[in-house]
Protein backbone atom coordinates (compact mmCIF):
# COMPACT_ATOMS: atom_id res chain seq x y z
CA UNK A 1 -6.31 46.25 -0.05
CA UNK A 2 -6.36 46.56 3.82
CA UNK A 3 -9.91 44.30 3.55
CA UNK A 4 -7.58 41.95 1.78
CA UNK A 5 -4.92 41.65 4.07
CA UNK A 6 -7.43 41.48 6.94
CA UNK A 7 -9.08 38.75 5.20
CA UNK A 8 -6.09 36.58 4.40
CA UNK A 9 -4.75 37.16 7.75
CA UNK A 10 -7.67 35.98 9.41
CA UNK A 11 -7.65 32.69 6.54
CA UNK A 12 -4.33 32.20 8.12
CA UNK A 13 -5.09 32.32 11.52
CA UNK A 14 -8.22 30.04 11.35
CA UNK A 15 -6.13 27.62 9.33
CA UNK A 16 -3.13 27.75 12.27
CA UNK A 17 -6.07 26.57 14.72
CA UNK A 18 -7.37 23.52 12.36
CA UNK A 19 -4.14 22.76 10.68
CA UNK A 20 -3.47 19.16 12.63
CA UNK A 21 -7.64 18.03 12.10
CA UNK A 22 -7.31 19.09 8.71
CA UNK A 23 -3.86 17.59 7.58
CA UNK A 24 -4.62 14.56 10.05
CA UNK A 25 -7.87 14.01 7.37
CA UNK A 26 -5.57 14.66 4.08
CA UNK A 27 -3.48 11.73 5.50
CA UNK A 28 -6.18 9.19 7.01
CA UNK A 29 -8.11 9.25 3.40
CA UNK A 30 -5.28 7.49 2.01
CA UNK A 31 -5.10 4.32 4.62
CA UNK A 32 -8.32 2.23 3.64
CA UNK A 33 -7.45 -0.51 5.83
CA UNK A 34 -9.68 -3.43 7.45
CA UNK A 35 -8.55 -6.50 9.92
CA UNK A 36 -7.29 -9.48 8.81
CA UNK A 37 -9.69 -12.32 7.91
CA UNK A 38 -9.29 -16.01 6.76
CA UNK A 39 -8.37 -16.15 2.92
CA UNK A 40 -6.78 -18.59 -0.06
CA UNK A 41 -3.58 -16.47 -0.06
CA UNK A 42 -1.76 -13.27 0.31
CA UNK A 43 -1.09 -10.94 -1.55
CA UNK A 44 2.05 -8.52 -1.57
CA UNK A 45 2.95 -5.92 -3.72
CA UNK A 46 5.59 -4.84 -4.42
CA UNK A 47 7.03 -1.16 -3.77
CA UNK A 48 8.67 -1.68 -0.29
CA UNK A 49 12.51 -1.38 -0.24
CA UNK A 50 12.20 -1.53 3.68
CA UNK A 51 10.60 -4.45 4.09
CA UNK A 52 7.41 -3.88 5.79
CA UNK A 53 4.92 -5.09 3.58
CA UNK A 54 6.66 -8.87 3.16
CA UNK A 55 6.46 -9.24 7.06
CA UNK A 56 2.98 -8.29 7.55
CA UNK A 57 2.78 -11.30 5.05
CA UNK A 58 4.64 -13.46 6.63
CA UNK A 59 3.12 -12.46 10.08
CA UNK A 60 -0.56 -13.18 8.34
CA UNK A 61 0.48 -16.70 7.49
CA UNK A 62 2.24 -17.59 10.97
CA UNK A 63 -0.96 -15.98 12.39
CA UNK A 64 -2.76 -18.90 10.59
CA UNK A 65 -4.82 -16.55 8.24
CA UNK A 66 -3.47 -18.04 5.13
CA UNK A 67 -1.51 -20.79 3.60
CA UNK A 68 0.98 -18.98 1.33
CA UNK A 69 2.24 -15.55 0.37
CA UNK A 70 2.93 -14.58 -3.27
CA UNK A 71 5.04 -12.06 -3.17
CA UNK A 72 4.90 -9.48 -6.59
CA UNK A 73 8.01 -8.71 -7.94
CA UNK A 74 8.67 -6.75 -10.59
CA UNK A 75 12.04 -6.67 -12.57
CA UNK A 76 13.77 -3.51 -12.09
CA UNK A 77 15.99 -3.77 -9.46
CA UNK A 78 19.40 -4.06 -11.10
CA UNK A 79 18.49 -6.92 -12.87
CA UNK A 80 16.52 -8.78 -10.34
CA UNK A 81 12.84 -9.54 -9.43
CA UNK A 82 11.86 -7.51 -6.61
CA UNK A 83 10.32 -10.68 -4.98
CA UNK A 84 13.97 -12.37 -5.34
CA UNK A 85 15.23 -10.10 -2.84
CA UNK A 86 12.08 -9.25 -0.69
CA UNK A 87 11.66 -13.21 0.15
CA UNK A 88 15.50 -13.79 0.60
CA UNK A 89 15.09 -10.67 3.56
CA UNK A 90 11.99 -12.47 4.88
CA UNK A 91 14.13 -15.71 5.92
CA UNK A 92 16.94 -13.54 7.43
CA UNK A 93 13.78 -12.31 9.15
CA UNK A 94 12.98 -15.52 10.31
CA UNK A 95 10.31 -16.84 8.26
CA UNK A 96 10.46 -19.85 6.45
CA UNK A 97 10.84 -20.08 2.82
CA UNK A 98 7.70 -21.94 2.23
CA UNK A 99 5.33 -19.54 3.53
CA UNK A 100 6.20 -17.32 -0.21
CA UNK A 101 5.74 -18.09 -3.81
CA UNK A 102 7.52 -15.99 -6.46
CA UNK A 103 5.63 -13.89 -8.50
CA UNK A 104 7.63 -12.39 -11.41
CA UNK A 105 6.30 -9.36 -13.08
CA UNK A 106 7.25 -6.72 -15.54
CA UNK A 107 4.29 -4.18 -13.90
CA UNK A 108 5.51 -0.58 -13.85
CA UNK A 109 2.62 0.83 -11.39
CA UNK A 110 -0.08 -0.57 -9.49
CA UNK A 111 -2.57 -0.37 -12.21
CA UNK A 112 -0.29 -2.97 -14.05
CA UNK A 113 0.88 -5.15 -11.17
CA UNK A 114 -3.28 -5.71 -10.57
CA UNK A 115 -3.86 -6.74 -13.94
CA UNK A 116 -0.67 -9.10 -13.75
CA UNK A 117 -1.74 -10.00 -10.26
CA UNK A 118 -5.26 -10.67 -10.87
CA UNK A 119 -4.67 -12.83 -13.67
CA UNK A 120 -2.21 -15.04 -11.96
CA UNK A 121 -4.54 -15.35 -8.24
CA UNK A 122 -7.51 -16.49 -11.40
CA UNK A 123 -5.52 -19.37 -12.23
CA UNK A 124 -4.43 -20.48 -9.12
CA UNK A 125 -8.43 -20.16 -8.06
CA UNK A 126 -8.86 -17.64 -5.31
CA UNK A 127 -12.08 -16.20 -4.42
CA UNK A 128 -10.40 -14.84 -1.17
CA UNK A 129 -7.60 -12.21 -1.01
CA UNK A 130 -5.86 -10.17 1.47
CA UNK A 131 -4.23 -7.73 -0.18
CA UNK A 132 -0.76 -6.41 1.74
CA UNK A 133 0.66 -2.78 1.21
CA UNK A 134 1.71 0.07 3.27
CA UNK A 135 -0.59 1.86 4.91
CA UNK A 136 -0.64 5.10 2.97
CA UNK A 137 -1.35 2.69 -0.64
CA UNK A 138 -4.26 0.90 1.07
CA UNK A 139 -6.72 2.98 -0.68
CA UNK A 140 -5.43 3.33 -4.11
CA UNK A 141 -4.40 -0.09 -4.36
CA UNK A 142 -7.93 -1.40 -2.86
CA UNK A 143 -9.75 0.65 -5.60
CA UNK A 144 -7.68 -1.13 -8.43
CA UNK A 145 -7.79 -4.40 -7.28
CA UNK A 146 -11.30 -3.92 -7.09
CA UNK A 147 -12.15 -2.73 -10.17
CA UNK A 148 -9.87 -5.13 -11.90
CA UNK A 149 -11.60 -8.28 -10.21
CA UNK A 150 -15.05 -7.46 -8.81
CA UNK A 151 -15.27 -11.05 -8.73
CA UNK A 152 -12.46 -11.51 -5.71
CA UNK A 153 -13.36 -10.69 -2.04
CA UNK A 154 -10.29 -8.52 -1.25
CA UNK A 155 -9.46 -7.35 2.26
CA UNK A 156 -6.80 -4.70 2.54
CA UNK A 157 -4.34 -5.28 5.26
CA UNK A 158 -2.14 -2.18 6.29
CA UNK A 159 1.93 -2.91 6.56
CA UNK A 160 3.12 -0.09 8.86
CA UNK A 161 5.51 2.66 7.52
CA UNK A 162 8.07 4.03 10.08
CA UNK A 163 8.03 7.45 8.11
CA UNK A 164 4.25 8.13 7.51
CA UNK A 165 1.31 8.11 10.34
CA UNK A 166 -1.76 9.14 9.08
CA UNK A 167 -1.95 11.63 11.88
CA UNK A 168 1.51 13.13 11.84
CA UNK A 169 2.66 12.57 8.18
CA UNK A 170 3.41 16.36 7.93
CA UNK A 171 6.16 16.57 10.91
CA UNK A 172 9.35 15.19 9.06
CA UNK A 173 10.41 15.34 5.78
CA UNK A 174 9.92 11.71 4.68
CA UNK A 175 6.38 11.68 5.52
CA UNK A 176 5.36 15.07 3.81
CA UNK A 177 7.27 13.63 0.49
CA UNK A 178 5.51 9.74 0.81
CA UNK A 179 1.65 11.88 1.24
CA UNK A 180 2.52 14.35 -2.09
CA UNK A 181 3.75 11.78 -3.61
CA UNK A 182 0.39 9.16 -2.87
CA UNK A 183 -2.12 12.40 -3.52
CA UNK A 184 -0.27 12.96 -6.68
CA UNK A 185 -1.03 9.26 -7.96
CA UNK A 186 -4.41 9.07 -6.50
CA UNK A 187 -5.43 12.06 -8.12
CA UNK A 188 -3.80 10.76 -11.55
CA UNK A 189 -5.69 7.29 -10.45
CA UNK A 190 -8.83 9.39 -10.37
CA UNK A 191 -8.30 10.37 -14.14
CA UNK A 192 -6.67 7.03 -15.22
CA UNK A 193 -3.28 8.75 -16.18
């Protein structure tokens, strides 16, 4: 028993010592992000009650890397199409209205909201997609995309998250909830659950 306690001890101590490399690499597989590049259109999904991922959009398009934004919105926000309040909040912002087009879904996950997605950026003929979504999502959400339209060239551009870094997720409570809460869905991603 004393080998035991010895052992776990020293488990414990070894793991003290490597605990920010180690949880630093738990967060930074999640963010599979790349830089911006010329494309038809962006690409937001929806998921973001704070806002984050519609401005990166709009910031893409003022940047001059894309014409438009279509903005996913799925209906299950009392009544409402996410995108019908995300695009409202971008023109408070200060963007103009024209940069976004509506995209009305009924996707419950991101499995479903590619499927819709991919479908609707088909008929409107894009071959070139970034694809906007906070950082911790970029990875999951790349994969899907991906798989649903091997045919697209999608670039992932990451929308900042004021409560997750990739390197400090662990030190408030937001952050350690928004990194369970990703691993759990990548790992049910993994197993298509």
């Amino acid at each position: 028993m004393r080998k035991f306690l010895l052992g776990l001890a020293a488990v414990a101590l070894i793991f003290y010592f490597v605990r920010e490399p180690l949880l630093g690499g738990i967060g930074s597989y999640l963010v599979q992000a790349e830089e911006p590049q010329k494309a038809d259109i962006v690409l937001v999904l929806a998921g973001d009650g704070h806002g984050n991922r519609i401005r990166k959009g709009g910031d893409l398009v003022r940047q001059g890397y894309a014409p438009k934004v279509l903005v996913s919105g799925p209906g299950n926000v009392y009544g409402l199409h996410e995108c019908d309040l995300e695009i409202p909040f971008a023109v408070r912002a200060g963007y103009p209205e024209s940069y976004f087009i509506h995209f009305e879904n009924n996707a419950n996950s991101t499995r479903e909201e590619a499927r819709d997605a991919v479908r609707e950026l088909r008929r409107m003929g894009v071959h070139r997609l970034l694809l906007v979504t906070n950082d911790y999502h970029t990875r999951r959400a790349t994969r899907m995309y991906r798989e649903e339209a091997p045919e697209l060239e999608i670039i992932t551009v990451a929308a900042p998250d004021a409560d997750f870094s990739a390197h400090g997720w662990w030190k408030n409570r937001q952050g350690r909830k928004t990194a369970l809460y990703e691993w759990m869905k990548t790992v049910a991603s993994w197993f298509n659950i």
